[in-house]
C-alpha atoms as a PDB file:
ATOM      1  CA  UNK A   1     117.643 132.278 102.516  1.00  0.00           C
ATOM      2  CA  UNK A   2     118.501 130.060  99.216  1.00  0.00           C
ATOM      3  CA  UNK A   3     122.449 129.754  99.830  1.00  0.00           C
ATOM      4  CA  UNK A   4     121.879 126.178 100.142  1.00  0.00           C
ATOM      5  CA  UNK A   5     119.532 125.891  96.740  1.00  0.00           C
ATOM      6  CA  UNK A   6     121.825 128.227  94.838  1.00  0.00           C
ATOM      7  CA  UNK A   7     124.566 126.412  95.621  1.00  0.00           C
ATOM      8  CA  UNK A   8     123.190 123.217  94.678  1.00  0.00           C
ATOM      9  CA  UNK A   9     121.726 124.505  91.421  1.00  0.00           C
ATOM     10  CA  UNK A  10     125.087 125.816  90.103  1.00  0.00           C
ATOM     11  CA  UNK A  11     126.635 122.804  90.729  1.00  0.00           C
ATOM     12  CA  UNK A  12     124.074 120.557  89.280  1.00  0.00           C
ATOM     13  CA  UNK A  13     123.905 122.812  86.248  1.00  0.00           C
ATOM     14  CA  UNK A  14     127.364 122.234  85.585  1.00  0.00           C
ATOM     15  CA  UNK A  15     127.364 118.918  86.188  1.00  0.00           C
ATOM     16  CA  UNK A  16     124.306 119.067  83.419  1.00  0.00           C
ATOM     17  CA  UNK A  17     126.845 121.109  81.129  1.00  0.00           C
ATOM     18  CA  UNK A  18     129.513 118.511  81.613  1.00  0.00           C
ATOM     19  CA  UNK A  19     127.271 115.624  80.183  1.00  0.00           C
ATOM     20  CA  UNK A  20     125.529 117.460  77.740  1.00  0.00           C
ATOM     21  CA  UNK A  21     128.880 118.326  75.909  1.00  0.00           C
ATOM     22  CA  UNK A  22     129.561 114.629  75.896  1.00  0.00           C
ATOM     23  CA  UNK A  23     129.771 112.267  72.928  1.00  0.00           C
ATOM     24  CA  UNK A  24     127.103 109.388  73.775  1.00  0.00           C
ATOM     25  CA  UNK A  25     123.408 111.000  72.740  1.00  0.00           C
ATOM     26  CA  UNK A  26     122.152 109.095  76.240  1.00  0.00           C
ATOM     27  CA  UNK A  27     124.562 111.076  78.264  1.00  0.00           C
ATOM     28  CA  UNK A  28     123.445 114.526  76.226  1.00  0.00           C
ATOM     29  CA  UNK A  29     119.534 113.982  76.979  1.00  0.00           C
ATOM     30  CA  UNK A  30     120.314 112.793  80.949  1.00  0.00           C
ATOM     31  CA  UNK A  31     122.463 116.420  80.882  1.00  0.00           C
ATOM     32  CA  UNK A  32     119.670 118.223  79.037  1.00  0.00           C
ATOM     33  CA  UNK A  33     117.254 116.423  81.134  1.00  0.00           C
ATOM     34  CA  UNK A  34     119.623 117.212  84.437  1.00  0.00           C
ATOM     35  CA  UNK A  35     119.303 121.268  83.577  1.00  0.00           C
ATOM     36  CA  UNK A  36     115.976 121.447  82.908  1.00  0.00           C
ATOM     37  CA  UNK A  37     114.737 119.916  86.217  1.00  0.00           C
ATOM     38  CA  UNK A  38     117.274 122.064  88.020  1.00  0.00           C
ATOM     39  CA  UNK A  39     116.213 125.029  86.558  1.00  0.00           C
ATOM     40  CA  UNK A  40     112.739 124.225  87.293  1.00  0.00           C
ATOM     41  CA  UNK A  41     113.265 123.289  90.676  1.00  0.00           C
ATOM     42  CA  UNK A  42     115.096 126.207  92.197  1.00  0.00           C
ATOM     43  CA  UNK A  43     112.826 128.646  90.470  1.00  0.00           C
ATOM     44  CA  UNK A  44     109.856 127.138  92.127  1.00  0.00           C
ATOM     45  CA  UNK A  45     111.921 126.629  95.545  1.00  0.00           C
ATOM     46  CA  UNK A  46     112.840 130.164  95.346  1.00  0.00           C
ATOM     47  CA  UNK A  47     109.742 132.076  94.054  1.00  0.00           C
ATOM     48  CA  UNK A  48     106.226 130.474  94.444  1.00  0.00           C
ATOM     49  CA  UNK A  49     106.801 128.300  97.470  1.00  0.00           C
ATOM     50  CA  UNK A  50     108.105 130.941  99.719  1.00  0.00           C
ATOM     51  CA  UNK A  51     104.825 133.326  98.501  1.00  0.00           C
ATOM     52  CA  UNK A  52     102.748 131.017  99.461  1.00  0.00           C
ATOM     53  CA  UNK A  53     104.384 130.586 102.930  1.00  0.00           C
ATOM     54  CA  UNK A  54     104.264 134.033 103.328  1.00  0.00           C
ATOM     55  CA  UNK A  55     100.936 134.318 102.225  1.00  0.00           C
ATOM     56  CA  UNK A  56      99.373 131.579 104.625  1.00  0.00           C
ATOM     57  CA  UNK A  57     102.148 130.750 107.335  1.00  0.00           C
ATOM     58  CA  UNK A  58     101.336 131.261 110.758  1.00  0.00           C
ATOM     59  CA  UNK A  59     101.508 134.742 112.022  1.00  0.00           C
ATOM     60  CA  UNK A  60     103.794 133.377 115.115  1.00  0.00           C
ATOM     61  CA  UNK A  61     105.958 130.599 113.853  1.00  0.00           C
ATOM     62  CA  UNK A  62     105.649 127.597 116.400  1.00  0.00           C
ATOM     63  CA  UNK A  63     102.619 128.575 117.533  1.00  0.00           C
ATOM     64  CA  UNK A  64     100.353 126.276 115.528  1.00  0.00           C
ATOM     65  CA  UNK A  65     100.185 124.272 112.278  1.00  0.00           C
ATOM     66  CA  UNK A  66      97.941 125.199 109.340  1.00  0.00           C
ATOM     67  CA  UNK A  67      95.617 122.960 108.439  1.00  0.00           C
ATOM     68  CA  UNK A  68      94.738 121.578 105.575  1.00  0.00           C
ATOM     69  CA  UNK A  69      91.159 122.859 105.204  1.00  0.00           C
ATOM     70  CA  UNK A  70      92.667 126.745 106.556  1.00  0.00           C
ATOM     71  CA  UNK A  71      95.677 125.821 103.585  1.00  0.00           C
ATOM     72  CA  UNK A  72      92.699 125.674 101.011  1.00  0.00           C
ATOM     73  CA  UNK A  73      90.744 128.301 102.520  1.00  0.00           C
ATOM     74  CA  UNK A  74      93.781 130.885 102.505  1.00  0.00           C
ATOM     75  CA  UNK A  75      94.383 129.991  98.853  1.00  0.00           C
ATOM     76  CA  UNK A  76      91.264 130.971  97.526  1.00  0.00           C
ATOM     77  CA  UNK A  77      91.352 133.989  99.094  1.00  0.00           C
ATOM     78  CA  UNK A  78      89.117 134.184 102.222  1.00  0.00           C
ATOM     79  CA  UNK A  79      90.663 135.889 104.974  1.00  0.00           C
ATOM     80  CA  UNK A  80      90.978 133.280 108.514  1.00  0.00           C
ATOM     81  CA  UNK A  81      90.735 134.703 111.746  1.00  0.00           C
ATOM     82  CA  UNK A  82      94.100 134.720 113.445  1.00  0.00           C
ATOM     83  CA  UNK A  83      92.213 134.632 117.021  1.00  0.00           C
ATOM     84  CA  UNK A  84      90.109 131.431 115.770  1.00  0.00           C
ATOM     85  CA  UNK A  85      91.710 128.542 117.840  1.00  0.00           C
ATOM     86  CA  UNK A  86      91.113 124.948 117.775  1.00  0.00           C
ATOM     87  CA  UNK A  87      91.176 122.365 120.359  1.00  0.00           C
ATOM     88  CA  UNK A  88      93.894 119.623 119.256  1.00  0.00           C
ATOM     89  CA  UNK A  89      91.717 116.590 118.193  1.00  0.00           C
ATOM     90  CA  UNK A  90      91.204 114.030 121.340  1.00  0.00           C
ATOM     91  CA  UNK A  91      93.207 110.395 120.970  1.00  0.00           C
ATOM     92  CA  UNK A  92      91.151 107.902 119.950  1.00  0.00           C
ATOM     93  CA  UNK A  93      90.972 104.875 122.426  1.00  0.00           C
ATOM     94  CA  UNK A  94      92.640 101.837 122.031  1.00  0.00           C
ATOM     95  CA  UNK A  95      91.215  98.234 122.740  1.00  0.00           C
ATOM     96  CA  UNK A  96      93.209  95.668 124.998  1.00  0.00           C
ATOM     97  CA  UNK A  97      96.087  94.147 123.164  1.00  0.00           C
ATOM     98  CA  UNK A  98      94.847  90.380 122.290  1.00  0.00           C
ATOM     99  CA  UNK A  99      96.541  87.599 122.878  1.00  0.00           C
ATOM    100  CA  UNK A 100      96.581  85.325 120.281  1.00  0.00           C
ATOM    101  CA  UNK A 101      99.625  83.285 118.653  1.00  0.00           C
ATOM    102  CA  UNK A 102     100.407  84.216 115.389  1.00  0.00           C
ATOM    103  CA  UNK A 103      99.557  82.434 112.351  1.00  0.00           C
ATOM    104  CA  UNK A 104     102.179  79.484 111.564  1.00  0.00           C
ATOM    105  CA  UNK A 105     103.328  79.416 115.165  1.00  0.00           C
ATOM    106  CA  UNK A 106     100.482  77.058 116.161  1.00  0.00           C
ATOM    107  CA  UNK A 107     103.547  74.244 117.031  1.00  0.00           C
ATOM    108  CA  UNK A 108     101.613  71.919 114.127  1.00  0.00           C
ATOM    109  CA  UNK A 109     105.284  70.790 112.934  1.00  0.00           C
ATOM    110  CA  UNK A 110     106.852  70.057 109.613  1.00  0.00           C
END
């Protein structure tokens, strides 16, 4: 779960405390500064980012990748198909590698 996030937010919070009780006003506003994002941060790691996963991950993890068009679709609240399958996109094809010097390497000399 968020171990790893609350961990990091507690100590960056008190690292945040540490410079905002400082003397130099540039090391108070980089503390205040410090808090604030951290605050911010783990309250959106923790709350709407895993919704949304839950909301519009894939019903068998590793079985396929949302896309981004299916992403917007499940956000605005249309229902996909789970049985709806696409075929992966083919590789486009390459041309023959040319052979050509590269510019400056024409042996002019200098």
């Amino acid at each position: 779960g968020g171990g790893a996030v609350g961990g990091s937010a507690v100590i960056m919070c008190f690292c945040a405390v540490c410079l905002s009780l400082g003397s130099l006003t540039i090391l108070q506003r980089v503390g205040h500064m410090l808090l604030a994002a951290t605050l911010l941060s783990t309250a959106i790691a923790l709350g709407p980012v895993i919704s949304v996963l839950l909301l519009v991950g894939p019903l068998k993890p590793g079985d396929r990748c949302v896309e981004p068009k299916e992403l917007a679709e499940a956000m605005a609240g249309i229902r996909l198909c789970p049985e709806r399958r696409r075929a992966p996109p083919a590789a486009p094809e390459l041309p023959p590698a040319a052979t050509s010097t590269p510019p400056g390497d024409g042996g002019g000399g200098g």
